[in-house]
Protein backbone atom coordinates (compact mmCIF):
# COMPACT_ATOMS: atom_id res chain seq x y z
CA UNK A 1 6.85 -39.58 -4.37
CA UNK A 2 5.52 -35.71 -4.44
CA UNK A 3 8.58 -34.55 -2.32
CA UNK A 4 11.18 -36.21 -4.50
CA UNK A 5 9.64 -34.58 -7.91
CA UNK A 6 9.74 -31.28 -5.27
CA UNK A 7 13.92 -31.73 -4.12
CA UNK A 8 14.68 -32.11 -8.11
CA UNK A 9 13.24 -29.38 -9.29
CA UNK A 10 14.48 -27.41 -6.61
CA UNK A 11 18.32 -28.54 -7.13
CA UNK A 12 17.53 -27.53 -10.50
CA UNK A 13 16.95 -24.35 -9.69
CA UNK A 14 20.03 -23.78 -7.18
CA UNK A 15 23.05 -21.68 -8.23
CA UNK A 16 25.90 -23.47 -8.65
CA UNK A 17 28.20 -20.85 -7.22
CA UNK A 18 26.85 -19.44 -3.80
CA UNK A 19 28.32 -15.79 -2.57
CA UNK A 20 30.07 -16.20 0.47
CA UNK A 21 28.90 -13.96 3.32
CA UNK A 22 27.91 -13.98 6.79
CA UNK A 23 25.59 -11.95 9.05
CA UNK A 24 27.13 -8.17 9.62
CA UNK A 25 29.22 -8.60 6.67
CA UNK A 26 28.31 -4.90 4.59
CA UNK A 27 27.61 -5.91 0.93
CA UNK A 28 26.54 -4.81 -2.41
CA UNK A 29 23.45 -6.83 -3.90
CA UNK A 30 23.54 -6.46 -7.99
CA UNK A 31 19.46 -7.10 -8.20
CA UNK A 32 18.60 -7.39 -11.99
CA UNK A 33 15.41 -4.81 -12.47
CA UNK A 34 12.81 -5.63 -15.71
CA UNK A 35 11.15 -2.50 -17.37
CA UNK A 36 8.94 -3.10 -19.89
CA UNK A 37 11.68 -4.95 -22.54
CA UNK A 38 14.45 -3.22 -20.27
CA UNK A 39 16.84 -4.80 -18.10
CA UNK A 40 18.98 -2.77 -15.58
CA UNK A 41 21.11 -3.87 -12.57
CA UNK A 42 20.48 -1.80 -9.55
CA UNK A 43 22.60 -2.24 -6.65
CA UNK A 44 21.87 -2.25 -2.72
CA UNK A 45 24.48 -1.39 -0.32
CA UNK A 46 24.06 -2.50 3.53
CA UNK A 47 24.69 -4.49 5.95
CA UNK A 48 23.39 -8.26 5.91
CA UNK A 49 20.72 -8.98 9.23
CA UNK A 50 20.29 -12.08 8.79
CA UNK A 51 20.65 -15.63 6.95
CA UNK A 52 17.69 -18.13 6.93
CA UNK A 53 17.63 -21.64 5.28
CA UNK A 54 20.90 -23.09 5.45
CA UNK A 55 21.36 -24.71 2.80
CA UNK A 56 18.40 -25.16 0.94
CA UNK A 57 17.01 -23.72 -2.52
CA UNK A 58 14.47 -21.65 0.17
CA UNK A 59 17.52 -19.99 1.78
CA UNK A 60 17.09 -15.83 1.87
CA UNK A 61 19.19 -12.99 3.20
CA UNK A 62 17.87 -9.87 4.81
CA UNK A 63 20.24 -6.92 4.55
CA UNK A 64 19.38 -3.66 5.79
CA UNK A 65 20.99 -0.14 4.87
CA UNK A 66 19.57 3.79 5.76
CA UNK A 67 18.12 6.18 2.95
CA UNK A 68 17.99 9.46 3.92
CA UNK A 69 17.30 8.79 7.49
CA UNK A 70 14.81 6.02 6.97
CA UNK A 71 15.85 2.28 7.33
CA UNK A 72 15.63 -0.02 4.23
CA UNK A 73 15.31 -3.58 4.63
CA UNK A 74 15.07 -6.14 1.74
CA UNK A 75 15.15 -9.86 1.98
CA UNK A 76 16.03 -11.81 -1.16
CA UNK A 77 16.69 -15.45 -1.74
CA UNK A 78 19.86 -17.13 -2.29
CA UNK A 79 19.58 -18.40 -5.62
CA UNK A 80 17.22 -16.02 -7.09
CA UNK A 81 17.54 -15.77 -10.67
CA UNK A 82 17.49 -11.87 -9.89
CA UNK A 83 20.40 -11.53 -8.21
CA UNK A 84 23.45 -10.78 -10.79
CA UNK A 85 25.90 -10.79 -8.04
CA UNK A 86 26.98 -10.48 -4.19
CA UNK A 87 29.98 -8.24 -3.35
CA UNK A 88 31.38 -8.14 0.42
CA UNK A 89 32.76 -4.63 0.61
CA UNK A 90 33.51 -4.82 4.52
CA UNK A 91 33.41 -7.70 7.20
CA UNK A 92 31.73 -7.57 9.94
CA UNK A 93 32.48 -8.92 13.52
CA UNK A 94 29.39 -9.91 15.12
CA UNK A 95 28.38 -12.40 18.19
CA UNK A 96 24.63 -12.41 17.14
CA UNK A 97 23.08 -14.57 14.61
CA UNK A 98 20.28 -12.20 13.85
CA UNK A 99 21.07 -8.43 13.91
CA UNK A 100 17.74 -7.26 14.53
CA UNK A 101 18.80 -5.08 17.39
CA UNK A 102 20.27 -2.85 15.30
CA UNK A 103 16.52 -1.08 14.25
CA UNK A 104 16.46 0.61 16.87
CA UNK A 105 19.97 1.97 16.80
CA UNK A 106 21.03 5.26 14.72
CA UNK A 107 24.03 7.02 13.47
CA UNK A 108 27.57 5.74 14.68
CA UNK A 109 25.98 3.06 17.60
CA UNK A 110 24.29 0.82 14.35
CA UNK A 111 27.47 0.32 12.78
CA UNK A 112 29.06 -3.26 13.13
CA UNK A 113 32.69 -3.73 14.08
CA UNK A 114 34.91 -4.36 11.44
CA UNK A 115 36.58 -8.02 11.40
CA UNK A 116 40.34 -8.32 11.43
């Protein structure tokens, strides 16, 4: 009984539009920021590491982009309130699921191939 109350409250709380994106894909994340009575949009520009969840209200995105020579990582969920929009500005080609190997990497060698 408890997980059905759980599954509609959760498809309650799903976006009905989803952006579409896939791991390496560089994107801009338009993440609603509350000051005080203040609302801005801030945006984050990188490339996405990885998906987790599927399909699921709990699904989250990791996407990962360098600030003066230090790596950024943020992981957001899908259907976060938060989350104004998603914007693909490049696709990325990519036969990893998780692009956690590109930590380690730095200048030109962490950049992802660009799909055709």
């Amino acid at each position: 009984m408890n997980a059905e109350i759980i599954k509609e409250i959760e498809e309650e709380q799903k976006k009905k539009e989803v952006p579409e994106f896939n791991v390496g894909d560089t994107v801009k994340v338009h993440n609603k920021i509350r000051e005080g009575n203040r609302e801005r949009v801030q945006i984050f520009e990188g490339t996405v590491l990885k998906k987790q969840g599927g399909n699921t209200s709990r699904a989250t995105f990791t996407v990962r982009k360098i600030s003066n020579g230090v790596g950024v990582e943020k992981t957001w969920p899908m259907h976060s309130p938060n989350i104004e929009k998603v914007e693909v500005t490049r696709r990325g080609k990519v036969r990893r699921n998780k692009l956690f190997y590109l930590r380690k990497l730095t200048g030109k060698k962490a950049k992802v191939k660009a799909a055709e």
